[in-house]
C-alpha atoms as a PDB file:
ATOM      1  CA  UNK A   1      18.508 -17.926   3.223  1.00  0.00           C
ATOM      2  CA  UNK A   2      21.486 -18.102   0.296  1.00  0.00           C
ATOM      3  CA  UNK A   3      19.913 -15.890  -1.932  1.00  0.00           C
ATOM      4  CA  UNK A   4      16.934 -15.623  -4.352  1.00  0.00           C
ATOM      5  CA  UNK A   5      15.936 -17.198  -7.814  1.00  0.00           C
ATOM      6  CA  UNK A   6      14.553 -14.623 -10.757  1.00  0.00           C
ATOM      7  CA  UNK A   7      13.706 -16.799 -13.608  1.00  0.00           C
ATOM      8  CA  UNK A   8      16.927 -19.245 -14.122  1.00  0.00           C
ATOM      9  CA  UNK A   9      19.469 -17.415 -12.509  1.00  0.00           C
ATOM     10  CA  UNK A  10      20.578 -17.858  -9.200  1.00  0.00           C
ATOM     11  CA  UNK A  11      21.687 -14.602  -6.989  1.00  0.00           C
ATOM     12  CA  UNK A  12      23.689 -15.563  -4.148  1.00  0.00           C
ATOM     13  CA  UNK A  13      23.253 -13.046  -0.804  1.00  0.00           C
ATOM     14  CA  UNK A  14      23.452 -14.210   2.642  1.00  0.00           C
ATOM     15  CA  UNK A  15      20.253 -11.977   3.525  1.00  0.00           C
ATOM     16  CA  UNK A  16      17.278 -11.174   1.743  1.00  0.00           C
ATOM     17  CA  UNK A  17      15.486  -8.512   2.456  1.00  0.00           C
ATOM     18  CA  UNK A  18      11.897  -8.258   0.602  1.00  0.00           C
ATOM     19  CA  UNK A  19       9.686  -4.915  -0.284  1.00  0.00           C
ATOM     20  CA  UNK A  20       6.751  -6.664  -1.262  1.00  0.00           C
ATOM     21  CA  UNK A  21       3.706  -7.793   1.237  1.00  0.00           C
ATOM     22  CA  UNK A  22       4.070 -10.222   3.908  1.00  0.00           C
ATOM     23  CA  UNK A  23       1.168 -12.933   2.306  1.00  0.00           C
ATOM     24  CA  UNK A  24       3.042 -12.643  -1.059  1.00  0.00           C
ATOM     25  CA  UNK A  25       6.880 -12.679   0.545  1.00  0.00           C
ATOM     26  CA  UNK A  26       6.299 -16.378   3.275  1.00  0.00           C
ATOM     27  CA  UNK A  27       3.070 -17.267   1.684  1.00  0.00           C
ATOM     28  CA  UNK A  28       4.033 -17.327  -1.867  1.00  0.00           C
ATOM     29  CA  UNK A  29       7.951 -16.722  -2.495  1.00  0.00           C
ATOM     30  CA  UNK A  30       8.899 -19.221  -0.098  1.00  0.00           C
ATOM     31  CA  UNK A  31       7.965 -22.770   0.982  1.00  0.00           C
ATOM     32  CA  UNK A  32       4.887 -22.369   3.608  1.00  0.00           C
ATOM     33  CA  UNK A  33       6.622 -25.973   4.946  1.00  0.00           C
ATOM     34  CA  UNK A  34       8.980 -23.429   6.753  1.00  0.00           C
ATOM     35  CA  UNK A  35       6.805 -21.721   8.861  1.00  0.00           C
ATOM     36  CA  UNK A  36       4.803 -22.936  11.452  1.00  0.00           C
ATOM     37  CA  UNK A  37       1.103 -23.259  10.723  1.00  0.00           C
ATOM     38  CA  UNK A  38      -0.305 -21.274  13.477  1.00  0.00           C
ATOM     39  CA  UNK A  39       2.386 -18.334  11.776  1.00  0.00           C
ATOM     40  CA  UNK A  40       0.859 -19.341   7.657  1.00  0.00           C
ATOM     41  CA  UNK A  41      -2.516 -19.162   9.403  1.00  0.00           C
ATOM     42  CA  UNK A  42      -1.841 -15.818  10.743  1.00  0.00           C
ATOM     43  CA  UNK A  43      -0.025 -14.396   7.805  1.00  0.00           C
ATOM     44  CA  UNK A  44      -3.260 -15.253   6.010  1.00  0.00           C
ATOM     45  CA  UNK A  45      -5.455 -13.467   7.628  1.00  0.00           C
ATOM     46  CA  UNK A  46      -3.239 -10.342   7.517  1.00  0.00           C
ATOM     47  CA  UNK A  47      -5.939  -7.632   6.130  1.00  0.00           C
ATOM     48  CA  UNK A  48      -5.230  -5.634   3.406  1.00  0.00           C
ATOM     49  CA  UNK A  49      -7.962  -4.373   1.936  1.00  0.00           C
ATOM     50  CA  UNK A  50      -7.698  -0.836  -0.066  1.00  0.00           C
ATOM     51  CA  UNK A  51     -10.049   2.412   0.308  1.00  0.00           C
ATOM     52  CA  UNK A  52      -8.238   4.445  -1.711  1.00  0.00           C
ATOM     53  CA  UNK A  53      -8.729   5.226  -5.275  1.00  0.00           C
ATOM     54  CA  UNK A  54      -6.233   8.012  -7.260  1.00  0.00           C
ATOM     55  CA  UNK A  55      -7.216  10.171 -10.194  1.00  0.00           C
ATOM     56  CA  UNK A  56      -5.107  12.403 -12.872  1.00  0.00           C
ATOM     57  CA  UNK A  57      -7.199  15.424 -13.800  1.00  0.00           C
ATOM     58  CA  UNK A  58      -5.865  17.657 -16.200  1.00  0.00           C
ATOM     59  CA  UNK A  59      -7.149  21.482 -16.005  1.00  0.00           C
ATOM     60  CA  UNK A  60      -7.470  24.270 -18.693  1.00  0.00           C
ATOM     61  CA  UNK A  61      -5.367  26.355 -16.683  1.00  0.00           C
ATOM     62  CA  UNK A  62      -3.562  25.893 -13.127  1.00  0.00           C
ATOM     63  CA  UNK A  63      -5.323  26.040  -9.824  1.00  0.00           C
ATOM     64  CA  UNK A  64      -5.381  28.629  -7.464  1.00  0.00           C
ATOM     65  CA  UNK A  65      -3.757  26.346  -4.977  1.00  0.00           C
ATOM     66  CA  UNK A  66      -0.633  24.282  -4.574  1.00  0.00           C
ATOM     67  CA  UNK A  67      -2.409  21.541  -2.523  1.00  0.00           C
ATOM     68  CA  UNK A  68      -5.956  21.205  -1.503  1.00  0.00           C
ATOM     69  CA  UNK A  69      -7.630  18.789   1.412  1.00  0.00           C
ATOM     70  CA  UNK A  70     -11.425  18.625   1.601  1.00  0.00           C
ATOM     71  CA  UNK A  71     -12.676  17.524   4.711  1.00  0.00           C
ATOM     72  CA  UNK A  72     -14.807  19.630   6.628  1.00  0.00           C
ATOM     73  CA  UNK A  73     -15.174  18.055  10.161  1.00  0.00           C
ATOM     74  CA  UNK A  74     -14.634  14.681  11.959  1.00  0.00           C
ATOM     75  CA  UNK A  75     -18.677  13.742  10.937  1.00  0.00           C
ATOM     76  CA  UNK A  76     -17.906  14.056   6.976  1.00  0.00           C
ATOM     77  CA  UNK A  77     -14.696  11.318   7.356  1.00  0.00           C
ATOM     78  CA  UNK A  78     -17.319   9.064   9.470  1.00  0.00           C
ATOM     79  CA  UNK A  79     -20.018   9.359   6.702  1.00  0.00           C
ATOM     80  CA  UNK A  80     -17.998   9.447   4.098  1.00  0.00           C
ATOM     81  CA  UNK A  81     -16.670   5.753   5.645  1.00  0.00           C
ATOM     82  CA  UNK A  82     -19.682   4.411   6.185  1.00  0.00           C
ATOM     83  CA  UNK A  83     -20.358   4.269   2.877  1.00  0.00           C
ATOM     84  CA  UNK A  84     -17.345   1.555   2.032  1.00  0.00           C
ATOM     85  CA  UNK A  85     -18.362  -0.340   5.285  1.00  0.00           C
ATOM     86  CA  UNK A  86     -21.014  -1.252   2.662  1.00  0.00           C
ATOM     87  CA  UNK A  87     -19.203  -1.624  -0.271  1.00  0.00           C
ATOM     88  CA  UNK A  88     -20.175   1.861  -1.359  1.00  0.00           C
ATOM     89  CA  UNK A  89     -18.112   4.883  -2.835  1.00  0.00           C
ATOM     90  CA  UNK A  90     -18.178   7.098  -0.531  1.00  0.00           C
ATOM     91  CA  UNK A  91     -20.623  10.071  -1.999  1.00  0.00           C
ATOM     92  CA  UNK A  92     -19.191  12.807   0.172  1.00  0.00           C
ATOM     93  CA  UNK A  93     -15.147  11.555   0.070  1.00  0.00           C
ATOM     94  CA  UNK A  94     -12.205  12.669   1.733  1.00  0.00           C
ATOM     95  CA  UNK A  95     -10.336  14.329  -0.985  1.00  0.00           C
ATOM     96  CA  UNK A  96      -6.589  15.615  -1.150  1.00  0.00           C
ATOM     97  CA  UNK A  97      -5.393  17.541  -4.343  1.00  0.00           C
ATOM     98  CA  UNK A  98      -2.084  18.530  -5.245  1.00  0.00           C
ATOM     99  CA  UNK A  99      -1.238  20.753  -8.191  1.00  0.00           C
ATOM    100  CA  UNK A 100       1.563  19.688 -10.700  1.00  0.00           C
ATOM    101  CA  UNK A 101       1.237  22.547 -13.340  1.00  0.00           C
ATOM    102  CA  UNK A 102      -2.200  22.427 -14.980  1.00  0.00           C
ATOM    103  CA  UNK A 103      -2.272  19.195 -13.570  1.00  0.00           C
ATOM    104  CA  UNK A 104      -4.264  17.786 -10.446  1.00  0.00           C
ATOM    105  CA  UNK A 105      -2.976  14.216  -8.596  1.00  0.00           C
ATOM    106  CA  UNK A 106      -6.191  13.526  -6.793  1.00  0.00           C
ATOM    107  CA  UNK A 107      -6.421  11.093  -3.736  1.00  0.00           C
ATOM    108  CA  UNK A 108      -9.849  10.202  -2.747  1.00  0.00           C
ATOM    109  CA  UNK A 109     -11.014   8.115  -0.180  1.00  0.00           C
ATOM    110  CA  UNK A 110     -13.451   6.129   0.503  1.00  0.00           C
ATOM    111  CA  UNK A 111     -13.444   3.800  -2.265  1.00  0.00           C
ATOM    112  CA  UNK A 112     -13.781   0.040  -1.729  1.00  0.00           C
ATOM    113  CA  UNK A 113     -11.153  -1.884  -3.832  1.00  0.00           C
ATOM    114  CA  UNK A 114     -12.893  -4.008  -6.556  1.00  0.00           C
ATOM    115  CA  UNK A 115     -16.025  -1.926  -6.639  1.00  0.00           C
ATOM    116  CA  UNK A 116     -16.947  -0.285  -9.970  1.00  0.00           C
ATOM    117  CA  UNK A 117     -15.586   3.505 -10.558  1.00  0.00           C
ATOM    118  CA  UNK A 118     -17.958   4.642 -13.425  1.00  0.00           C
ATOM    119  CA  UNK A 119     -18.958   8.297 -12.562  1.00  0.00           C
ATOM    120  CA  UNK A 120     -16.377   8.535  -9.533  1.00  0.00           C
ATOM    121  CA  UNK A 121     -14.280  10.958 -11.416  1.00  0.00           C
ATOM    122  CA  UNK A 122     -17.216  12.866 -12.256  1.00  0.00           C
ATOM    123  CA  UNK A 123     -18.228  12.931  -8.904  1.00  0.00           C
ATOM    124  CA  UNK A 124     -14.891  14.117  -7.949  1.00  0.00           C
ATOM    125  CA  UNK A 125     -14.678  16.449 -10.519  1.00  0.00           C
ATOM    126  CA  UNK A 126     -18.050  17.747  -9.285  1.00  0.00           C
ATOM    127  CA  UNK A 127     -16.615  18.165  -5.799  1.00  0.00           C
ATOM    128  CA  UNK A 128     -13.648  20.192  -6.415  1.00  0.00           C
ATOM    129  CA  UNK A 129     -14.944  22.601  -9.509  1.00  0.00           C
ATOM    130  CA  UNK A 130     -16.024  25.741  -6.615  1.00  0.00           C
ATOM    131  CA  UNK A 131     -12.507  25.446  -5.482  1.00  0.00           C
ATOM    132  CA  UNK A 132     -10.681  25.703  -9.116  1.00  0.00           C
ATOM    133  CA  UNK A 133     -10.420  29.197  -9.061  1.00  0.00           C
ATOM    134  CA  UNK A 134     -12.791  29.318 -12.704  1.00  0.00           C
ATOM    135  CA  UNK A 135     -10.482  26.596 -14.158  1.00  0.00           C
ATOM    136  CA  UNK A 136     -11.962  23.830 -16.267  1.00  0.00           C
ATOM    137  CA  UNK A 137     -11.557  20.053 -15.880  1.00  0.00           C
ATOM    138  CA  UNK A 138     -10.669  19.144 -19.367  1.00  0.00           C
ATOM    139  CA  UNK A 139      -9.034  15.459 -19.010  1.00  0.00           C
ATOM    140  CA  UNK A 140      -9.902  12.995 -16.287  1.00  0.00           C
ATOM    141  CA  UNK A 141      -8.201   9.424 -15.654  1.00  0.00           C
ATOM    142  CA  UNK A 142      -8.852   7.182 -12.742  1.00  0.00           C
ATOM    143  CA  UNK A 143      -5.242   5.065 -12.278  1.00  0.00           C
ATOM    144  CA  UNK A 144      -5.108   1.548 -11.220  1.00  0.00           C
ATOM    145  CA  UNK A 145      -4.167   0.273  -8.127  1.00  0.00           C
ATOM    146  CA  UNK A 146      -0.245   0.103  -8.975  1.00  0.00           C
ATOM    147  CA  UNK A 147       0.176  -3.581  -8.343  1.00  0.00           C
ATOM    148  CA  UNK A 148      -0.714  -2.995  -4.451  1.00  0.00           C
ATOM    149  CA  UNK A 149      -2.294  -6.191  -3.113  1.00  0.00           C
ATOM    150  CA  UNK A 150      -5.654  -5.594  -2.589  1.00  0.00           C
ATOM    151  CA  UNK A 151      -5.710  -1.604  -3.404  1.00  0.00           C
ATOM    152  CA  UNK A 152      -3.654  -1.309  -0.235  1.00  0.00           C
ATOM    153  CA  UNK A 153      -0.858   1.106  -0.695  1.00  0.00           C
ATOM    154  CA  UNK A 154       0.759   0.032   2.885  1.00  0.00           C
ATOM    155  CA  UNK A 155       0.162  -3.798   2.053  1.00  0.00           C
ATOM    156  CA  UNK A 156      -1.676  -4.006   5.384  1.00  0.00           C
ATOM    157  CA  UNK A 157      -4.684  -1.976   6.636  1.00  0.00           C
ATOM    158  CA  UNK A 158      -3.359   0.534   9.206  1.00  0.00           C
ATOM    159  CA  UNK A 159      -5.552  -0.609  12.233  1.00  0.00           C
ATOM    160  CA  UNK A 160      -4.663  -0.194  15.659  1.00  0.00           C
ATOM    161  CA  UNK A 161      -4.385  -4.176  15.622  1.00  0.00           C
ATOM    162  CA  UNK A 162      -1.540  -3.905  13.075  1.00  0.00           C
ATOM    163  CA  UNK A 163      -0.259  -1.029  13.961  1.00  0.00           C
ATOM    164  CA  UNK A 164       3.582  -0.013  16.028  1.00  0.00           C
ATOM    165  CA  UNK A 165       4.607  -3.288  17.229  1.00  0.00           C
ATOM    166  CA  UNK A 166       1.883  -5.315  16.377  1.00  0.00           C
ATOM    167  CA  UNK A 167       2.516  -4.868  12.671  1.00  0.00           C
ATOM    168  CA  UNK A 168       1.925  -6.401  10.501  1.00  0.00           C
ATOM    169  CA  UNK A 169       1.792  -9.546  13.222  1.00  0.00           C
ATOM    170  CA  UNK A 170       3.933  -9.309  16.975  1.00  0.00           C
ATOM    171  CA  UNK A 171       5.909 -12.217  15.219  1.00  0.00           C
ATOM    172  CA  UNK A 172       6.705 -10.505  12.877  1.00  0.00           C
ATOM    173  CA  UNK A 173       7.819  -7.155  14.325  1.00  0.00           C
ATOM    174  CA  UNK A 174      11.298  -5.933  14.007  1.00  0.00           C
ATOM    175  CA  UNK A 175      11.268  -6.640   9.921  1.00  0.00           C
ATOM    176  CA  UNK A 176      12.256 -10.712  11.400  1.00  0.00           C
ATOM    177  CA  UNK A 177      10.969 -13.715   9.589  1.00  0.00           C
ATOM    178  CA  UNK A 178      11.190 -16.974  10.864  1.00  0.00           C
ATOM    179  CA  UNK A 179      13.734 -17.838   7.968  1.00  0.00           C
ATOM    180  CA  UNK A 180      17.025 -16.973   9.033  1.00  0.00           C
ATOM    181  CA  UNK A 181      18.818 -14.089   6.640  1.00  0.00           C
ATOM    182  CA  UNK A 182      14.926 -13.119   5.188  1.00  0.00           C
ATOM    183  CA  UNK A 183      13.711  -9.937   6.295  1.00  0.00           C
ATOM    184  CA  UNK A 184      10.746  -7.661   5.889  1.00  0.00           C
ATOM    185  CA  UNK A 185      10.979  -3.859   5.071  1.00  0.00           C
ATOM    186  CA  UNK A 186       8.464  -3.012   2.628  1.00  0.00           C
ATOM    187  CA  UNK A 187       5.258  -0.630   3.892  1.00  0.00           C
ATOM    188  CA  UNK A 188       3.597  -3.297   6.076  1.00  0.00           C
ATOM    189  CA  UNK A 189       6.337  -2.996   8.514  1.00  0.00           C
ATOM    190  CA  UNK A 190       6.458  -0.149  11.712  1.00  0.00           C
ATOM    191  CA  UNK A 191       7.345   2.287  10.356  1.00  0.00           C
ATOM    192  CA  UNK A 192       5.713   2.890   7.459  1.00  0.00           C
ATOM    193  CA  UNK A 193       7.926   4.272   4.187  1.00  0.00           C
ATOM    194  CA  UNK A 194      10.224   5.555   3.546  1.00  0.00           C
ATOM    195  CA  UNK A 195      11.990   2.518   4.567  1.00  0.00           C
ATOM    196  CA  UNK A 196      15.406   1.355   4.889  1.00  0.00           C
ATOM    197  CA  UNK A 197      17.334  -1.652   5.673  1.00  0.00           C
ATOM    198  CA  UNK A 198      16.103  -3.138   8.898  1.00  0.00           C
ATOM    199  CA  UNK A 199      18.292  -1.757  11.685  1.00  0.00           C
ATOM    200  CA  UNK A 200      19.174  -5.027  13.212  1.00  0.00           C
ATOM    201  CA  UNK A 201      20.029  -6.279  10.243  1.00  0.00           C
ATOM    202  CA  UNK A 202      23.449  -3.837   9.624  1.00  0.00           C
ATOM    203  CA  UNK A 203      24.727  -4.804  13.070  1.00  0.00           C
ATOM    204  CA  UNK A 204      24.378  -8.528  12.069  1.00  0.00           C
ATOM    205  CA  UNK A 205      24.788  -9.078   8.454  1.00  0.00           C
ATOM    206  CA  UNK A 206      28.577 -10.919   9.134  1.00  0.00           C
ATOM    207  CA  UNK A 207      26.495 -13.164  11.508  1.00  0.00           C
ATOM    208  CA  UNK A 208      23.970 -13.879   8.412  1.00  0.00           C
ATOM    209  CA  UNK A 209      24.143 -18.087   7.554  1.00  0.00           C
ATOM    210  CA  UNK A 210      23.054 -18.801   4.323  1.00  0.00           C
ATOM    211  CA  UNK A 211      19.946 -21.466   4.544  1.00  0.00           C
ATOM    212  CA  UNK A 212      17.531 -21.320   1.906  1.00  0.00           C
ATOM    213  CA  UNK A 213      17.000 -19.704  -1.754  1.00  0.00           C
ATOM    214  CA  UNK A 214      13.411 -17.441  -2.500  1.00  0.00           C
ATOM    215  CA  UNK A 215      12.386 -17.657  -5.938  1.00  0.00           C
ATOM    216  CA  UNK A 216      11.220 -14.421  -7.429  1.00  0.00           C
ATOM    217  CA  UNK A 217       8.693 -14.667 -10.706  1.00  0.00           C
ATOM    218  CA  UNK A 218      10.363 -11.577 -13.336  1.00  0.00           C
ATOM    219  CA  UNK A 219       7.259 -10.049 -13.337  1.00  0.00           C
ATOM    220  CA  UNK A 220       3.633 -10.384 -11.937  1.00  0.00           C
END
């Protein structure tokens, strides 16, 4: 790897290391030619599919708490799960709240990616109003998925079949590629962010031989 391509101009580094998903990063970025196809095959079939969805509610005044979980036993998460396993929101979710002023940051799971969110924040809302303390929900806003492939904050499902050092693939433990000087460190790696440079790769980088360039679009 000698470096990567955004738009016209050439940046010359003798390793790469790459933040965004595996299937985007060797699938994408670089020429699938370099891997071998059993690996592109693999890579593929990384899954990645997002439960989550995030709301902004804004209240009249602030909440009586500074952070707020609602899950009542192991049975509720099952249910509430069962639900997506269908392509359902869930209609009892998992919910964590936490308080920014008069403001609420909502996560709420279980909420297929793709499906349609009408009424989800007023199911929400609905939820969490006996635990507002007499506040009133006066601006609601269900954000977007934030450029996360598939929904999928951690740009691969956290299963125990990706998961410690079979994540996201055994081949591709360690934050290694295939492509010598290209690394992996974004979320889809063990361990999840916050992440840093790939440990190996600080012990190495004066062994690093340039090889190949990645071209990276400006935006997406």
């Amino acid at each position: 790897m000698t470096g990567v391509i955004v738009g016209n101009k050439e940046i010359a580094a003798a390793a790469v290391l790459s933040g965004l998903d595996p299937r985007r990063t060797l699938l994408e970025l670089v020429d699938a030619a370099w891997l071998d196809p059993e690996l592109a095959r693999d890579i593929a079939l990384i899954r990645r599919r997002g439960v989550v969805a995030r709301l902004s509610l804004t209240l009249d005044r602030a909440a009586p708490f500074a952070t707020l979980v609602i899950a009542p036993s192991l049975d509720h998460l099952e249910k509430a799960y069962d639900d997506a396993k269908y392509r359902r929101i869930s209609a009892h979710p998992y919910i964590e709240a936490r308080t920014h002023g008069n403001a609420l940051d909502v996560h709420v799971q279980y909420v297929p990616y793709g499906v349609a969110t009408d009424g989800l924040a007023e199911r929400v809302a609905a939820i969490l109003a006996p635990h507002l303390g007499g506040a009133s929900i006066v601006g609601r806003t269900v954000r977007s998925d934030e450029g996360w492939p598939e929904g999928q904050a951690w740009h691969a499902e956290p299963a125990l079949d990706q998961a410690l050092w079979m994540r996201p693939l055994p081949s591709l433990a360690r934050y290694r590629t295939p492509i010598q000087g290209l690394w992996l460190c974004g979320p889809a790696m063990h361990p999840a962010p916050p992440r840093r440079a790939p440990p190996e790769l600080l012990p190495r980088r004066k062994s690093c031989r340039p090889r190949r360039k990645l071209a990276v679009p400006e935006s997406r």
